[in-house]
C-alpha atoms as a PDB file:
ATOM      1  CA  UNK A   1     102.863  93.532  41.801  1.00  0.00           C
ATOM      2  CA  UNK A   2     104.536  95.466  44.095  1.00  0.00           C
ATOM      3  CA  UNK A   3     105.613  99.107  43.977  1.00  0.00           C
ATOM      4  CA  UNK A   4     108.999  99.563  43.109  1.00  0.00           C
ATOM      5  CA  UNK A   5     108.988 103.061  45.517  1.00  0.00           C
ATOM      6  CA  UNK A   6     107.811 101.679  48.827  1.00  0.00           C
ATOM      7  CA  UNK A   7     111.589 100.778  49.778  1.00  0.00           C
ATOM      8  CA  UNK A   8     112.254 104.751  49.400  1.00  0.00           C
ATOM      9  CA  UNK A   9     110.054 105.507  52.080  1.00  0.00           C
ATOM     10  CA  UNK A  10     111.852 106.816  55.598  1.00  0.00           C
ATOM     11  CA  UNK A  11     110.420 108.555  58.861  1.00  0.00           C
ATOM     12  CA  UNK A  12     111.058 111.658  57.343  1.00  0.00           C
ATOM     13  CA  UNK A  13     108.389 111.020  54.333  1.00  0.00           C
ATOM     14  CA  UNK A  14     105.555 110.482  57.014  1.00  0.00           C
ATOM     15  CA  UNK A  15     106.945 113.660  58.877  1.00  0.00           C
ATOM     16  CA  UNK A  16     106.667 115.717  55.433  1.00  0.00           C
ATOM     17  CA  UNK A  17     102.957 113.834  54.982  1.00  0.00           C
ATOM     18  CA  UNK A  18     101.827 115.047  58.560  1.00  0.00           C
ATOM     19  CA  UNK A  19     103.598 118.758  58.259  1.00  0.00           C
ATOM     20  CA  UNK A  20     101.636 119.142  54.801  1.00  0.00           C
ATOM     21  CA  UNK A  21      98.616 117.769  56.253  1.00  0.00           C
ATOM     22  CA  UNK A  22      98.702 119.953  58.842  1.00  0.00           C
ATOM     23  CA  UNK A  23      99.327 122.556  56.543  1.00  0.00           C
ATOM     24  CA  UNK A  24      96.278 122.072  54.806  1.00  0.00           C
ATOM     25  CA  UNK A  25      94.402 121.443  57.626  1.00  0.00           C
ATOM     26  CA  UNK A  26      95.235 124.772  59.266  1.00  0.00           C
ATOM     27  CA  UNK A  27      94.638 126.635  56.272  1.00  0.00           C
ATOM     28  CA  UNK A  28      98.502 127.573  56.393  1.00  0.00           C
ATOM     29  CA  UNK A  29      99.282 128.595  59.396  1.00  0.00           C
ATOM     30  CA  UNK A  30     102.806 129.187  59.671  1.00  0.00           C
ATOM     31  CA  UNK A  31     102.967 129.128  63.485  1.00  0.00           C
ATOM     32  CA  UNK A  32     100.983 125.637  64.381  1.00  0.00           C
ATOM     33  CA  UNK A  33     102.977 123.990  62.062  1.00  0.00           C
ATOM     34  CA  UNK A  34     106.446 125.007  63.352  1.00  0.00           C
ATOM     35  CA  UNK A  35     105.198 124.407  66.656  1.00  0.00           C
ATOM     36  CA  UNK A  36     104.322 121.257  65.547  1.00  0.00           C
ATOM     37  CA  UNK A  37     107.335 120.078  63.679  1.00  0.00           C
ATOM     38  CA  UNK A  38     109.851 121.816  65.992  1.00  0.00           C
ATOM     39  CA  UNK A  39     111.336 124.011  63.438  1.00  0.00           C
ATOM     40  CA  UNK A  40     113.581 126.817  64.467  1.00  0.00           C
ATOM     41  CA  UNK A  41     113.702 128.772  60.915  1.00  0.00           C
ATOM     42  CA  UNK A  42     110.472 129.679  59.045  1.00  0.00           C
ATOM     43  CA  UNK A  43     112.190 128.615  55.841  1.00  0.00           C
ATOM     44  CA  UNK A  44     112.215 125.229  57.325  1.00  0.00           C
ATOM     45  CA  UNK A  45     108.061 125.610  57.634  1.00  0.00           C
ATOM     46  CA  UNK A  46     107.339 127.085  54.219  1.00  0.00           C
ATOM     47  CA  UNK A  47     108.352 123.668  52.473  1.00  0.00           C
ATOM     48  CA  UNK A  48     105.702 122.314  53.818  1.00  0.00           C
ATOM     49  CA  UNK A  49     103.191 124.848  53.379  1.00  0.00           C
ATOM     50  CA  UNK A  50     103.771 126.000  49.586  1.00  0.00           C
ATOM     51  CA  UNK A  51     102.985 122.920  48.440  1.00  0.00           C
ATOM     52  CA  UNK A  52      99.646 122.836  49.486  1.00  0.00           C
ATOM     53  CA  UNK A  53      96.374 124.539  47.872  1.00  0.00           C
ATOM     54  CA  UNK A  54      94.389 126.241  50.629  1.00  0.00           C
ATOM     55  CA  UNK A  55      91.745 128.098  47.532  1.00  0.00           C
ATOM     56  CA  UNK A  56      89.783 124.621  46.245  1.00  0.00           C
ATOM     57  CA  UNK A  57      86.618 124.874  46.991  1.00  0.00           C
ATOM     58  CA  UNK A  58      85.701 121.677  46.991  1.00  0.00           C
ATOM     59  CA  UNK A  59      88.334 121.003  50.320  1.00  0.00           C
ATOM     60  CA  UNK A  60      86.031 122.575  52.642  1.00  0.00           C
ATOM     61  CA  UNK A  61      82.849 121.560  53.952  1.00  0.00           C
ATOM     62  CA  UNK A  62      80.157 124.513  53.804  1.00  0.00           C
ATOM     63  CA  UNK A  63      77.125 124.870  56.089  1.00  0.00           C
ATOM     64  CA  UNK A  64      74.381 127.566  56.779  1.00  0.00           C
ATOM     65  CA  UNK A  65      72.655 128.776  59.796  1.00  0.00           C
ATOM     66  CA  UNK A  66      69.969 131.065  60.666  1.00  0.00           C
ATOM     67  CA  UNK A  67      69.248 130.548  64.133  1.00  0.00           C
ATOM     68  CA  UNK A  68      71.510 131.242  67.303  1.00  0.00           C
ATOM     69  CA  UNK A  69      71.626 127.809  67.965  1.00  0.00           C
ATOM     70  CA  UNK A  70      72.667 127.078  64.882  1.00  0.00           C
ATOM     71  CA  UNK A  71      75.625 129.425  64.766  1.00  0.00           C
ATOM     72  CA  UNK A  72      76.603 127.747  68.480  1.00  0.00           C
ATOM     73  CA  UNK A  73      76.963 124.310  67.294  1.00  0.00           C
ATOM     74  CA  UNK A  74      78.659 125.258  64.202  1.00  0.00           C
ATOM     75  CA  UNK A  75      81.462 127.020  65.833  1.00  0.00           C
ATOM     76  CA  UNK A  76      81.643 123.922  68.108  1.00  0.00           C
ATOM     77  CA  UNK A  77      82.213 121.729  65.769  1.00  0.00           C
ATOM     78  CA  UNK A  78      85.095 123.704  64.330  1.00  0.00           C
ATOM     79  CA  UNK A  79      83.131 125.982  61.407  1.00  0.00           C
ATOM     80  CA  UNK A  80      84.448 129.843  60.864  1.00  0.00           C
ATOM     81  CA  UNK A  81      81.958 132.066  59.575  1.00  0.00           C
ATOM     82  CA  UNK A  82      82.898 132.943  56.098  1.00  0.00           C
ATOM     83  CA  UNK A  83      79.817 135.107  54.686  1.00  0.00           C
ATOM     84  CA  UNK A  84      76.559 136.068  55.433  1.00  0.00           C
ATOM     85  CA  UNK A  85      73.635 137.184  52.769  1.00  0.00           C
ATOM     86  CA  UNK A  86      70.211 138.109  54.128  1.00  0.00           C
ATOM     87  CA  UNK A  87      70.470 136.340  57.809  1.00  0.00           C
ATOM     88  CA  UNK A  88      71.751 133.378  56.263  1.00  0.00           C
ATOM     89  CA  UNK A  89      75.535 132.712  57.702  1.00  0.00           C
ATOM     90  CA  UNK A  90      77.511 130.998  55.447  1.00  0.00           C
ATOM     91  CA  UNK A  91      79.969 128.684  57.858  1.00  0.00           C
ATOM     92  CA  UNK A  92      82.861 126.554  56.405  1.00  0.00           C
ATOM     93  CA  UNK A  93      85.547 124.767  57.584  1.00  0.00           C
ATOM     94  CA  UNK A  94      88.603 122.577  56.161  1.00  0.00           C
ATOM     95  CA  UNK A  95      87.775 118.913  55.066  1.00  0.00           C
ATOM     96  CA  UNK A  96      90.388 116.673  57.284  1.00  0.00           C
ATOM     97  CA  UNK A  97      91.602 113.987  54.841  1.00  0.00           C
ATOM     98  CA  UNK A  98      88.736 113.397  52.644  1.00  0.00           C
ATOM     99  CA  UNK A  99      86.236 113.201  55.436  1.00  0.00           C
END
């Protein structure tokens, strides 16, 4: 059975998917998405952004590290420190579409 919405999809529906993704990605950063979609107004920007729910836990990955070696390779893999709690550094960083 096929679904009766897949005609009503146009190049600007995968342009709103990527410019939300991004969005969430980013953690809603205004900027790197206007950048990215060429937008002149911020008004443009925010539909993309409002939409999205940066506070779920569960849409970032979480990882600790003790050692300086450990704290290097998180940050180059793309973790921000978001805590620390008796030398343990708490590190997280946005899940990328469900990975």
């Amino acid at each position: 059975m096929e679904n009766p919405r897949i005609p009503n999809i146009t190049l600007k529906s995968f342009r709103h998917l990527g410019g939300s993704g991004l969005a969430r990605i980013t953690e809603g950063s205004v900027l790197a998405v206007k950048k990215a979609l060429r937008h002149k107004e911020f008004e443009n920007t925010m539909k993309y952004i409002h939409r999205t729910d940066f506070q779920d836990p569960e849409s970032f990955d979480v990882a600790t590290a003790i050692s300086v070696d450990e704290i290097k390779h998180l940050a180059e893999v793309g973790f921000q420190k978001f805590d620390e709690s008796n030398g343990i550094h708490v590190y997280r960083r946005p899940k990328r579409f469900g990975n």
